[in-house]
C-alpha atoms as a PDB file:
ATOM      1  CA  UNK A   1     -28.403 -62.406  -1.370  1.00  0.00           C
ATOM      2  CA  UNK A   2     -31.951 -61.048  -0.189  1.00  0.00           C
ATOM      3  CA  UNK A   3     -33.893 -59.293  -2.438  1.00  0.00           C
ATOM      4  CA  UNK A   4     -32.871 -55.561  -1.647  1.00  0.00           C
ATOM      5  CA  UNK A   5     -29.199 -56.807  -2.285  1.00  0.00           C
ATOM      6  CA  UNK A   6     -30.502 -57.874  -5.347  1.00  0.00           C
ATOM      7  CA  UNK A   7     -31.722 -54.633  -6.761  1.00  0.00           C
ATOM      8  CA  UNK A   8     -28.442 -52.327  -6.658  1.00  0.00           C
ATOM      9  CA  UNK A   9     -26.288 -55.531  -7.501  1.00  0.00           C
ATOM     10  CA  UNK A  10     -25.855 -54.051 -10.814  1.00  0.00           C
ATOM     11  CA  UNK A  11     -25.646 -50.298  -9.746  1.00  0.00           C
ATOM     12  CA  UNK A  12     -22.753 -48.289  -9.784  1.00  0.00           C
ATOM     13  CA  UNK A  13     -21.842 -45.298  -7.665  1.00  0.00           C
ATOM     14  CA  UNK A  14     -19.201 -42.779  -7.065  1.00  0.00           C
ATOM     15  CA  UNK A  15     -19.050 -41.054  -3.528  1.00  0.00           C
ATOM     16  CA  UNK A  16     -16.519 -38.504  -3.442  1.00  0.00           C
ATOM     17  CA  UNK A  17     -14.831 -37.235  -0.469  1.00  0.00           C
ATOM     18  CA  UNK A  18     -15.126 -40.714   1.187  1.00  0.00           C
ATOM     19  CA  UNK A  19     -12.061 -41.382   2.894  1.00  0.00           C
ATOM     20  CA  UNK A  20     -13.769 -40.449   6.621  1.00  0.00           C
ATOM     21  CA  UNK A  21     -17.021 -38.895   7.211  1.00  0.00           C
ATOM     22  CA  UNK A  22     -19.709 -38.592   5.906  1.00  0.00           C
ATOM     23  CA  UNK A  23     -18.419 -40.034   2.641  1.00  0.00           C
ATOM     24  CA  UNK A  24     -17.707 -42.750   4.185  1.00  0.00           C
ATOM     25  CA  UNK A  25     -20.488 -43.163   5.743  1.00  0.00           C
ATOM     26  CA  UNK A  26     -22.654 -42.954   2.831  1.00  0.00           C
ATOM     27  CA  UNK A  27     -20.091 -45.481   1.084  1.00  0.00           C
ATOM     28  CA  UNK A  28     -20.656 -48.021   3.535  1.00  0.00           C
ATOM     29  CA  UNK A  29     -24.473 -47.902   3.522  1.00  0.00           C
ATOM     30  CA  UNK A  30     -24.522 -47.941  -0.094  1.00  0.00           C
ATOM     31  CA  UNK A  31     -22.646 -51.456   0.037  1.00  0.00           C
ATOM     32  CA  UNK A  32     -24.573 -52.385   2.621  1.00  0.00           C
ATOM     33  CA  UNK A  33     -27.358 -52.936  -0.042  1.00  0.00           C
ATOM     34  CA  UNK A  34     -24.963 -53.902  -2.798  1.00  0.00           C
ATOM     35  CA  UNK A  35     -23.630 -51.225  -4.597  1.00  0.00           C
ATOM     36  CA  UNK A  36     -20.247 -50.994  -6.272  1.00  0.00           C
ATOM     37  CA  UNK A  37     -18.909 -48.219  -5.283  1.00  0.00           C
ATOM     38  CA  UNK A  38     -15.758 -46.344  -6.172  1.00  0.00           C
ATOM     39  CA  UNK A  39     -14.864 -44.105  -3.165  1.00  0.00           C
ATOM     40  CA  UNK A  40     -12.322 -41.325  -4.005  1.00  0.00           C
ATOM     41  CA  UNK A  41     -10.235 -39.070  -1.941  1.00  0.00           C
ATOM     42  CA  UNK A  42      -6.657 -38.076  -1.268  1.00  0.00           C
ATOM     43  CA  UNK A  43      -5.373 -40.224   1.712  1.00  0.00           C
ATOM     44  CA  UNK A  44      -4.018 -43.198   0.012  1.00  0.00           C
ATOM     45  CA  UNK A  45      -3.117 -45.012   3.303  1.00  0.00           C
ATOM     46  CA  UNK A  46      -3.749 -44.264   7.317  1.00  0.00           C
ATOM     47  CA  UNK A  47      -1.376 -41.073   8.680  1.00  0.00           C
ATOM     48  CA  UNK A  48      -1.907 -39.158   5.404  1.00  0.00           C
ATOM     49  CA  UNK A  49      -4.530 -36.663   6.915  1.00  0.00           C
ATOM     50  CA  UNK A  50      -4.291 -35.625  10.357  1.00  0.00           C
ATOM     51  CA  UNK A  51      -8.463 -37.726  10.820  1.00  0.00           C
ATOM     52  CA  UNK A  52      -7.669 -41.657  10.703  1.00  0.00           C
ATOM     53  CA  UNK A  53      -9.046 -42.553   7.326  1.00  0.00           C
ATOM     54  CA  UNK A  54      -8.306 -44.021   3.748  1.00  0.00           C
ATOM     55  CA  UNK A  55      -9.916 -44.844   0.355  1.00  0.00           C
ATOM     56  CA  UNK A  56      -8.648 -47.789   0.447  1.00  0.00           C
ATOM     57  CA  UNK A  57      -9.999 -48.302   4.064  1.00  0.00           C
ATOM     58  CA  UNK A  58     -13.366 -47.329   2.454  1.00  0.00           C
ATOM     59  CA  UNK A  59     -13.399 -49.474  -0.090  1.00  0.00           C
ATOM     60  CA  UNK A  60     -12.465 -52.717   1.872  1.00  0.00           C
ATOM     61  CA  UNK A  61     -15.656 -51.459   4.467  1.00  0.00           C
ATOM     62  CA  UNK A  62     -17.509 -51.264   1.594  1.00  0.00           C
ATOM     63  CA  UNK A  63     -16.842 -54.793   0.580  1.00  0.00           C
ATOM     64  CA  UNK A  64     -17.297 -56.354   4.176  1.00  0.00           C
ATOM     65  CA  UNK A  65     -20.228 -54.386   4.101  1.00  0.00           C
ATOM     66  CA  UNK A  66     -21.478 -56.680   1.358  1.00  0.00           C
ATOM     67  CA  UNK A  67     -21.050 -54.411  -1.592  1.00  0.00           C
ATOM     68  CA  UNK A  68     -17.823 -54.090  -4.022  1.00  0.00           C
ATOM     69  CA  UNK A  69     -15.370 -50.938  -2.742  1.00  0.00           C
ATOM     70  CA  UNK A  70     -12.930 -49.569  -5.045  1.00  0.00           C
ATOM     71  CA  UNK A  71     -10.655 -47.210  -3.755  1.00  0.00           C
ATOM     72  CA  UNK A  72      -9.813 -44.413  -6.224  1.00  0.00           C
ATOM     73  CA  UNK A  73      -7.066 -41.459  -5.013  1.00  0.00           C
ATOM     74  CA  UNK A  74      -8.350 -38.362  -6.653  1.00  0.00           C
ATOM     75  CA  UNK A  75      -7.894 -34.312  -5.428  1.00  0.00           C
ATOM     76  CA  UNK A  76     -10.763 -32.951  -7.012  1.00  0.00           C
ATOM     77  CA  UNK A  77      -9.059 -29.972  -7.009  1.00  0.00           C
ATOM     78  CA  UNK A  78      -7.452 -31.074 -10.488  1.00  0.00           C
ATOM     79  CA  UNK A  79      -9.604 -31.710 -13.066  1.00  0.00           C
ATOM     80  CA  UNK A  80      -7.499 -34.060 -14.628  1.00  0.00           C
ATOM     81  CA  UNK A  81      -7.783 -36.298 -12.044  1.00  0.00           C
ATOM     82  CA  UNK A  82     -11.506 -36.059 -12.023  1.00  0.00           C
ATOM     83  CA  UNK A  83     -11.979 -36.786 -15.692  1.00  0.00           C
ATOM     84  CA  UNK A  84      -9.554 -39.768 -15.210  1.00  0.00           C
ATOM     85  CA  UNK A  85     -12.234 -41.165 -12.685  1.00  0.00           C
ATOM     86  CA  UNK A  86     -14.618 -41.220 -14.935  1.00  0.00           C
ATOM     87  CA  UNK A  87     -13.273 -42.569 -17.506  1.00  0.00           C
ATOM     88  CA  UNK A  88     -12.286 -45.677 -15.312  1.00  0.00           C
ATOM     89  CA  UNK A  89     -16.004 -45.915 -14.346  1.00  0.00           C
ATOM     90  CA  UNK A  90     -16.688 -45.955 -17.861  1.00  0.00           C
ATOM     91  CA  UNK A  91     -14.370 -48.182 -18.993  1.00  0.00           C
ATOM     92  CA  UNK A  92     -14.879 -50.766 -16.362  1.00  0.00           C
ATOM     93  CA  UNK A  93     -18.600 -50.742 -15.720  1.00  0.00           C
ATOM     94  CA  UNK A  94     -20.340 -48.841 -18.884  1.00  0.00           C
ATOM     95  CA  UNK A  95     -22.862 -47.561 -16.419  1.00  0.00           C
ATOM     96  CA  UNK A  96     -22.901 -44.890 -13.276  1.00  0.00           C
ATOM     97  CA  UNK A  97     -26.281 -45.114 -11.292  1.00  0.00           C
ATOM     98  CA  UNK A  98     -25.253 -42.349  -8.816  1.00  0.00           C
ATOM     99  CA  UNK A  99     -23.133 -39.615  -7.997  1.00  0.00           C
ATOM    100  CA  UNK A 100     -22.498 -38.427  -4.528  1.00  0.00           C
ATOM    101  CA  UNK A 101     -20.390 -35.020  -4.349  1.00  0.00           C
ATOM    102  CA  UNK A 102     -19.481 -34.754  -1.339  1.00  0.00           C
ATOM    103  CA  UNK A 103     -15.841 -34.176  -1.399  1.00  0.00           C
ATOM    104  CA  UNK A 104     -15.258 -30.583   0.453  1.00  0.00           C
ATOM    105  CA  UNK A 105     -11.637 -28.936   1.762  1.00  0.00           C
ATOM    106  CA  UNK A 106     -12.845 -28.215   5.524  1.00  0.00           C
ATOM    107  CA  UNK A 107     -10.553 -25.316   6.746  1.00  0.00           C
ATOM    108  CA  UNK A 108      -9.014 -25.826  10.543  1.00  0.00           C
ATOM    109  CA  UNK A 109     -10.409 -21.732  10.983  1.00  0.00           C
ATOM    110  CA  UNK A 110     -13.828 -23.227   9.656  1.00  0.00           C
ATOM    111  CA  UNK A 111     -15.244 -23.445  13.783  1.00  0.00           C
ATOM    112  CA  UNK A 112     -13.140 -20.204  14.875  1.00  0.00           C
ATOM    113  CA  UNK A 113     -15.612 -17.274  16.627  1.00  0.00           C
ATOM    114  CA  UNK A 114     -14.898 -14.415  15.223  1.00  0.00           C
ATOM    115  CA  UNK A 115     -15.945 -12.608  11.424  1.00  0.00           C
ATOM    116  CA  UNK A 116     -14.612 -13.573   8.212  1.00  0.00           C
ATOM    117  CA  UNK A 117     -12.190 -10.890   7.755  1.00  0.00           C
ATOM    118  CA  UNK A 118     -10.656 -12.030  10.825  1.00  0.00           C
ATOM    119  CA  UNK A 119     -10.104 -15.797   8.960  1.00  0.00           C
ATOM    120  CA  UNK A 120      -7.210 -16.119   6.585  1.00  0.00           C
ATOM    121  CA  UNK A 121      -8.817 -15.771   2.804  1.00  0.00           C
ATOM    122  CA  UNK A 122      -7.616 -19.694   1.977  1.00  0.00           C
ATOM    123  CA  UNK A 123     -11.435 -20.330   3.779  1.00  0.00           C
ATOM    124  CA  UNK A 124     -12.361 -19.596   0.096  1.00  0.00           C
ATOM    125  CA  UNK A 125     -10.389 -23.136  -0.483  1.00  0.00           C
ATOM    126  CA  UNK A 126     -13.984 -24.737   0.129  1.00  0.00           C
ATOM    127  CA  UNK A 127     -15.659 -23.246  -2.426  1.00  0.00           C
ATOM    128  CA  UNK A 128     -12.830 -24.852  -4.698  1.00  0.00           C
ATOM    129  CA  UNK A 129     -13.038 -28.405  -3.145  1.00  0.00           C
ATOM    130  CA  UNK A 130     -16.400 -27.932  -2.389  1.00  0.00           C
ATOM    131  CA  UNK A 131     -19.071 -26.015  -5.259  1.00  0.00           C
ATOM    132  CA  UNK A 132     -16.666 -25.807  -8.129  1.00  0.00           C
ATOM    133  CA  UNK A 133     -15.921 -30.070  -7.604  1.00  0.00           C
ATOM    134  CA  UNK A 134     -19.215 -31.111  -7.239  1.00  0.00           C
ATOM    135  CA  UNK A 135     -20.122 -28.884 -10.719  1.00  0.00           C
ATOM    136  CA  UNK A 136     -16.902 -30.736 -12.886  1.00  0.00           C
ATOM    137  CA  UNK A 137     -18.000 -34.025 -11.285  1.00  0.00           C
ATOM    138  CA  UNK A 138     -21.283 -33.532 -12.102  1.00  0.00           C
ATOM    139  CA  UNK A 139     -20.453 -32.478 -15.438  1.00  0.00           C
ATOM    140  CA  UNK A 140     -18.923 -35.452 -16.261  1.00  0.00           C
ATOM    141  CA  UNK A 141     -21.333 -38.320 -14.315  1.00  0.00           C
ATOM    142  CA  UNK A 142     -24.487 -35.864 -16.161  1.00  0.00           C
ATOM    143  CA  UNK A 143     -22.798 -37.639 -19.557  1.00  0.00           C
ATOM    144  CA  UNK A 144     -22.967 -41.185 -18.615  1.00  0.00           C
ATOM    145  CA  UNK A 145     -26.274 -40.806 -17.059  1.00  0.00           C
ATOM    146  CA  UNK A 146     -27.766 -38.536 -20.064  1.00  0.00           C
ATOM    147  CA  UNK A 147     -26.661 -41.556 -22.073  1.00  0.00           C
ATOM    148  CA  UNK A 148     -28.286 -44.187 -20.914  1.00  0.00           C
ATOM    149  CA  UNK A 149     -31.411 -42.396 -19.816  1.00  0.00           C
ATOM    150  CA  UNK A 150     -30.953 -42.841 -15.811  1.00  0.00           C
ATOM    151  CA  UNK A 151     -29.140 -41.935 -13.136  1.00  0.00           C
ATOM    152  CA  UNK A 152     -29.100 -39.301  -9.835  1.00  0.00           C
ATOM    153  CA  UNK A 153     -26.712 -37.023  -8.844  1.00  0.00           C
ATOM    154  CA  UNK A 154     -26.367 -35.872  -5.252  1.00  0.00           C
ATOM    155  CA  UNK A 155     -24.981 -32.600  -3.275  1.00  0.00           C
ATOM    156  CA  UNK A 156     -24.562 -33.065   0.390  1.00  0.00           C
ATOM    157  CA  UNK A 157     -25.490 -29.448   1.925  1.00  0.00           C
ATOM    158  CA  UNK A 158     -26.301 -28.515   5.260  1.00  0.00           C
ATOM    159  CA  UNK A 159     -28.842 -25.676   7.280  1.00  0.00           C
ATOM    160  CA  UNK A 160     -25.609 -23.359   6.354  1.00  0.00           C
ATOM    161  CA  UNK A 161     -27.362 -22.956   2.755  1.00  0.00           C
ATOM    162  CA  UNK A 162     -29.643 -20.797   4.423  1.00  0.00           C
ATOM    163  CA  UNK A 163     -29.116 -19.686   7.971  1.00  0.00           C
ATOM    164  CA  UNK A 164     -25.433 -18.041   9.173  1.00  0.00           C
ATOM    165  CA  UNK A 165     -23.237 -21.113  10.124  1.00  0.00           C
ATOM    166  CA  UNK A 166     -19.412 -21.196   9.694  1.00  0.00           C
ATOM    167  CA  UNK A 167     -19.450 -17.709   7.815  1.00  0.00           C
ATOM    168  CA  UNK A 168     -20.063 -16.420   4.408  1.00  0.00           C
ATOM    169  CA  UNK A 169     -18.040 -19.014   2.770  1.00  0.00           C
ATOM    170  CA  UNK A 170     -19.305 -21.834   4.161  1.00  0.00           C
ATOM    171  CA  UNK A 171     -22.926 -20.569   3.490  1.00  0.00           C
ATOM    172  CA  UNK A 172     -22.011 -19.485   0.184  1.00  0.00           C
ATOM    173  CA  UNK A 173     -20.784 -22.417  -0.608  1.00  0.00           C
ATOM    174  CA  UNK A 174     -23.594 -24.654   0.544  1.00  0.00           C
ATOM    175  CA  UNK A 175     -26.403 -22.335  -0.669  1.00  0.00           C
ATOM    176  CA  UNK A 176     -24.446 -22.586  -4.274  1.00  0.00           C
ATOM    177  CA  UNK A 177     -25.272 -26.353  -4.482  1.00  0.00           C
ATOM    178  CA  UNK A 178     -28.500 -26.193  -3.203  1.00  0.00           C
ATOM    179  CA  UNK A 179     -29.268 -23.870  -6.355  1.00  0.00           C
ATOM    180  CA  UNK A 180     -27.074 -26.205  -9.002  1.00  0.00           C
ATOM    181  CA  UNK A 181     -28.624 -29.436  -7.902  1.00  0.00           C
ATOM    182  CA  UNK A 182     -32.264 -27.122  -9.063  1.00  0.00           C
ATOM    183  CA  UNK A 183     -30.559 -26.188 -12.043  1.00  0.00           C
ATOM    184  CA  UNK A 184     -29.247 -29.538 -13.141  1.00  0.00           C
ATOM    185  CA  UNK A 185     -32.604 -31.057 -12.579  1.00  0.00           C
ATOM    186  CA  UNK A 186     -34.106 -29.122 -15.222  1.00  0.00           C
ATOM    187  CA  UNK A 187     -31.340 -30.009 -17.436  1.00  0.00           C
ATOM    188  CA  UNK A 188     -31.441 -33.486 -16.648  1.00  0.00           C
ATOM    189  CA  UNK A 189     -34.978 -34.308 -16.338  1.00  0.00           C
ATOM    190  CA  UNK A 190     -35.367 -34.780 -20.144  1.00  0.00           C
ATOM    191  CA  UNK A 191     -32.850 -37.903 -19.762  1.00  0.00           C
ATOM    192  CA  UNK A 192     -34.373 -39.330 -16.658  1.00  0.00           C
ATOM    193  CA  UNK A 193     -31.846 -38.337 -14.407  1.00  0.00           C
ATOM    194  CA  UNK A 194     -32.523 -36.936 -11.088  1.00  0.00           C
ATOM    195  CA  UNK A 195     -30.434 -34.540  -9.365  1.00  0.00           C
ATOM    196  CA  UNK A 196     -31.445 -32.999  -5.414  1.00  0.00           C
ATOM    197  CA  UNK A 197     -29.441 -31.772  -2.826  1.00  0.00           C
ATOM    198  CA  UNK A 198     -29.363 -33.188   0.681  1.00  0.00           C
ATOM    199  CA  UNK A 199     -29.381 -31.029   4.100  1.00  0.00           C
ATOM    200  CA  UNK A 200     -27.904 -34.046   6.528  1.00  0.00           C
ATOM    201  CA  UNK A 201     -27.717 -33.270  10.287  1.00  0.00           C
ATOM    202  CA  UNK A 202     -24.717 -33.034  12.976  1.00  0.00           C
ATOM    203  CA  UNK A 203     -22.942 -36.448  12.197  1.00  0.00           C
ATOM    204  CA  UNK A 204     -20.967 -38.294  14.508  1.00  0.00           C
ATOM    205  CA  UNK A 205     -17.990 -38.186  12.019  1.00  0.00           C
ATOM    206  CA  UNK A 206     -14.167 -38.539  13.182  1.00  0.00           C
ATOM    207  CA  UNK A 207     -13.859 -34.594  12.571  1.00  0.00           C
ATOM    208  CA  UNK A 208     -16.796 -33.980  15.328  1.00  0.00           C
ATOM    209  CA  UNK A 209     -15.481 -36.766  17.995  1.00  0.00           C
ATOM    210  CA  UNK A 210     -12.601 -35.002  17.774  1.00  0.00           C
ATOM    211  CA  UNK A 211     -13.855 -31.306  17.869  1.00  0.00           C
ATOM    212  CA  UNK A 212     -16.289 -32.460  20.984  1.00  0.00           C
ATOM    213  CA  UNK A 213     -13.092 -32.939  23.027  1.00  0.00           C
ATOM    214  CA  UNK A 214     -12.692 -28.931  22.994  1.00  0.00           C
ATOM    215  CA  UNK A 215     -15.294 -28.597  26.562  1.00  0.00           C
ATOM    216  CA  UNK A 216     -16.546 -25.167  24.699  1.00  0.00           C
ATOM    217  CA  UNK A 217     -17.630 -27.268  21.772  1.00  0.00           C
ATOM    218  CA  UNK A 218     -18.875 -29.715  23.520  1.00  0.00           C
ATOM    219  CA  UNK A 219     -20.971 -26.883  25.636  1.00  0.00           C
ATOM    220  CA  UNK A 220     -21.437 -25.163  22.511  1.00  0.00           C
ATOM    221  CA  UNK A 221     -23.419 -28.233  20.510  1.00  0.00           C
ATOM    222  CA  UNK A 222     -24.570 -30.517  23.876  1.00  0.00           C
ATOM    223  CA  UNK A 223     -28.481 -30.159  22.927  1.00  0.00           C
ATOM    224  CA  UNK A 224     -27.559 -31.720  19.764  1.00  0.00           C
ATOM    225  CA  UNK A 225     -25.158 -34.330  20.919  1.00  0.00           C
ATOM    226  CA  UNK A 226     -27.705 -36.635  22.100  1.00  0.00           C
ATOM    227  CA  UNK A 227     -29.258 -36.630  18.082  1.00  0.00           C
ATOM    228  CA  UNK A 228     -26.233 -37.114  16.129  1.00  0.00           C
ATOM    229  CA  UNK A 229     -26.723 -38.667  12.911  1.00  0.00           C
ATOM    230  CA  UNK A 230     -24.477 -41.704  11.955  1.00  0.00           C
ATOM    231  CA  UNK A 231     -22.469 -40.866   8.848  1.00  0.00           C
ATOM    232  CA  UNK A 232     -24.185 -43.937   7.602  1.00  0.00           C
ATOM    233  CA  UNK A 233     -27.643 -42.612   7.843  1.00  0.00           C
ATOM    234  CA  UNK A 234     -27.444 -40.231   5.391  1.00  0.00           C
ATOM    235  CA  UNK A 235     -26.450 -42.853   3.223  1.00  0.00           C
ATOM    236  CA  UNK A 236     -29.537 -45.019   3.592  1.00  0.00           C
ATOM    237  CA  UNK A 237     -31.735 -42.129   2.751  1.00  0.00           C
ATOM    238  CA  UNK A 238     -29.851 -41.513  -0.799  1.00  0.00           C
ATOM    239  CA  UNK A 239     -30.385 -45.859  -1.148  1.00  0.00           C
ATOM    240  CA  UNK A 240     -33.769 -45.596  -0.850  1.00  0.00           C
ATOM    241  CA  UNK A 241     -34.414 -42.459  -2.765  1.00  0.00           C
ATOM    242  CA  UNK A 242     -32.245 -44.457  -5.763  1.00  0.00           C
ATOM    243  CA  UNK A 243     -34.771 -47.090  -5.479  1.00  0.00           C
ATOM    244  CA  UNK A 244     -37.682 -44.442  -4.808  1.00  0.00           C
ATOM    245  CA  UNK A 245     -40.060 -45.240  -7.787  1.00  0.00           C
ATOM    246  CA  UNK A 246     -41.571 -40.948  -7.422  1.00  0.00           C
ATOM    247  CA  UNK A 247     -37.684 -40.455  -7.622  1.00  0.00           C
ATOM    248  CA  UNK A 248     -37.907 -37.820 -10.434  1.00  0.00           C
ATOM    249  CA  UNK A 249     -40.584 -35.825  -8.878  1.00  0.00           C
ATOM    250  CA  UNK A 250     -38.576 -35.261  -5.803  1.00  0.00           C
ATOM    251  CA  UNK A 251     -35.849 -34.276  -8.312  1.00  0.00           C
ATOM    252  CA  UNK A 252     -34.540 -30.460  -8.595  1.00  0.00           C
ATOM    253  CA  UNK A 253     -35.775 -29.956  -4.920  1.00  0.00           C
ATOM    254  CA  UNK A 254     -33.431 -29.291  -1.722  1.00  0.00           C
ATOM    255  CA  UNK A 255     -34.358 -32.523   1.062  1.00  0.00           C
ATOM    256  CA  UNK A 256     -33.762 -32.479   4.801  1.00  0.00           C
ATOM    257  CA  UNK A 257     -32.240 -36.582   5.452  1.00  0.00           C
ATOM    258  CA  UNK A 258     -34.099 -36.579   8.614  1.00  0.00           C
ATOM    259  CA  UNK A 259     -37.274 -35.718   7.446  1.00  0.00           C
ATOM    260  CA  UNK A 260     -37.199 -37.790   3.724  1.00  0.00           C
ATOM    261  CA  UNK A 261     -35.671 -40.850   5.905  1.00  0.00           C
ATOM    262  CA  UNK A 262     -39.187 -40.706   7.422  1.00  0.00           C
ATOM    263  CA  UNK A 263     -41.171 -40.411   4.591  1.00  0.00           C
ATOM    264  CA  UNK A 264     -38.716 -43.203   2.847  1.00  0.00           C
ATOM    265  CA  UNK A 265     -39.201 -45.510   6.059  1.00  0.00           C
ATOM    266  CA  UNK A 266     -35.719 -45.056   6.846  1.00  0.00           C
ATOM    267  CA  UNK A 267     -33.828 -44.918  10.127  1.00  0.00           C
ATOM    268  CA  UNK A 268     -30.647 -44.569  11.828  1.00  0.00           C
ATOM    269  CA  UNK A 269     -28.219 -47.407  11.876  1.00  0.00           C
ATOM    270  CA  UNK A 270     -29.418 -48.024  15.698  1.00  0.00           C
ATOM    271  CA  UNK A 271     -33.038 -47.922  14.979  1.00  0.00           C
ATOM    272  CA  UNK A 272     -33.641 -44.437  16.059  1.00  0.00           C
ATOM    273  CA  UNK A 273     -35.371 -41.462  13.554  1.00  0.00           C
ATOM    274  CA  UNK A 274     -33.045 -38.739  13.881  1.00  0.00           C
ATOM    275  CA  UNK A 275     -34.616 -35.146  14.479  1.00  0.00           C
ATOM    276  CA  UNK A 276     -35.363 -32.700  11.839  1.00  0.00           C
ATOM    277  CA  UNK A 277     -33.747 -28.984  12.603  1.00  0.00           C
ATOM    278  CA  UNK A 278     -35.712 -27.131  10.038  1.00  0.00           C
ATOM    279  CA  UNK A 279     -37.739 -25.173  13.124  1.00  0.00           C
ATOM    280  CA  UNK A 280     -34.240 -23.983  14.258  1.00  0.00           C
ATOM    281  CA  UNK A 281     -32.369 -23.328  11.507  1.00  0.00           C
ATOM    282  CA  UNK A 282     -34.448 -23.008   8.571  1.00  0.00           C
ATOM    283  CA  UNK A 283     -36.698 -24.597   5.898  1.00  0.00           C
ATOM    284  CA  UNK A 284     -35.304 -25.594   2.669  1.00  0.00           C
ATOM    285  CA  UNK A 285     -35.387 -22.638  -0.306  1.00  0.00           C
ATOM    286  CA  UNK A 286     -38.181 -22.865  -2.535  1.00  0.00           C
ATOM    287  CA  UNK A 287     -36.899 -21.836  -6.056  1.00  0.00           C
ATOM    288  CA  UNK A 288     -39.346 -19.599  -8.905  1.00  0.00           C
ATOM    289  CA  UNK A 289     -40.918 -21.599 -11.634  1.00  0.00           C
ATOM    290  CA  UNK A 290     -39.288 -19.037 -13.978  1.00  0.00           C
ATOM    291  CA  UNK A 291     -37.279 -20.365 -16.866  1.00  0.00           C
ATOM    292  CA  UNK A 292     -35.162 -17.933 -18.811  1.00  0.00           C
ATOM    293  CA  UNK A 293     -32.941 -20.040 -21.628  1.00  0.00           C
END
């Protein structure tokens, strides 16, 4: 066990939404440095979801990768099933270092040209599975943390938060965690717990492979191809901001992966620094000082 390993031996995390993706993704690196990690999601076993992809897939990655995966089917749409989760965390570890919300329903229409009106209205479905998840799980993981006096919580977001991508749904629904993992912080920050939110680039996910077969897609995001992220890569930016000892200072803010992986020393499972889009797309929002209780 080398020393890194040793650190987050004893940590905990739950990554929702980390069946495929960029849940699993972040899963993997997280055991990759030791973590246990219960990974949630709804596909139980492969063919449940038209993407390839299982908790319990997850969680045995997670172990190969040298941390401890446990596998945990949960529809954060049901709040019963949410508070179940962490009750088991409680139960069987009495600690949660870190929550990553990152479960999200992705509507098929999600990609489709054309203006929202034009898009059936179950595109709302992400703001369900989506901002309204990653505020009950945070709810609950806010109580463990609180408790013992540490802890982050983290929102995967995207440029959507604040430049047109996907349409108003998407974008509302990014730009809505952006402004809860601000409002959490201050919350939080009393406790030592940390809470930021996370822009993370295109990832080379099983939901883009298979969206790059379409040739206008592939047209449509070819300067970007060539700087895919890993979904891993993401999650070695939230490891070393876990074990970042200015952790709470960088709380309550909105980070861009690319560009904290470089301040963090961090890089891309193949050793390359992936690109920061904040020139293109947009800058992170800077929130008012203002506190009105």
């Amino acid at each position: 066990m080398n020393t890194t390993t040793q650190r987050f031996a004893t940590r905990v995390a739950v990554v929702t939404g980390a069946s495929r993706g960029a849940g699993k993704g972040i899963a993997l690196a997280l055991g990759a440095v030791g973590l246990t990690v219960y990974v949630t999601g709804r596909s139980q076993r492969e063919g449940d979801a038209a993407l390839p992809g299982s908790v319990q897939a997850t969680a045995d990655a997670v172990t190969q990768a040298g941390g401890q995966g446990i596998a945990v089917v949960c529809d954060h749409a049901d709040d019963a099933q949410v508070a179940a989760l962490f009750e088991r965390v409680q139960l069987e570890q009495g600690r949660l270092d870190l929550l990553v919300n990152n479960a999200c329903t992705i509507p098929d229409e999600l990609t489709q040209p054309g203006p929202f009106w034009e898009k059936p209205l179950h595109m709302l479905d992400l703001l369900n599975v989506g901002m309204r998840s990653h505020y009950v799980a945070s709810w609950h993981a806010a109580r463990l943390m609180a408790a013992q006096g540490s802890g982050l919580i983290v929102h995967t977001s995207s440029y959507g938060s604040v430049c047109y991508m996907h349409g108003p749904a998407y974008g509302a629904g990014k730009a809505a965690v952006d402004k809860m993992a601000h409002d959490m912080a201050f919350d939080l920050r009393p406790h030592g717990v940390a809470a930021v939110s996370l822009w993370m680039g295109l990832l080379r996910t099983e939901r883009t492979e298979r969206a790059l077969q379409d040739p206008e897609m592939a047209r449509k995001y070819a300067a970007s191809v060539a700087h895919m992220e890993s979904p891993q890569f993401p999650g070695r930016v939230i490891a070393a901001l876990l074990d970042d000892p200015a952790l709470m200072k960088r709380s309550g803010k909105v980070w861009i992966d690319a560009e904290l992986g470089l301040e963090l020393g961090v890089s891309d499972i193949d050793g390359r620094q992936p690109p920061s889009y904040r020139n293109a797309l947009g800058a992170p929002p800077v929130y008012s000082r203002a506190i009105v209780e």
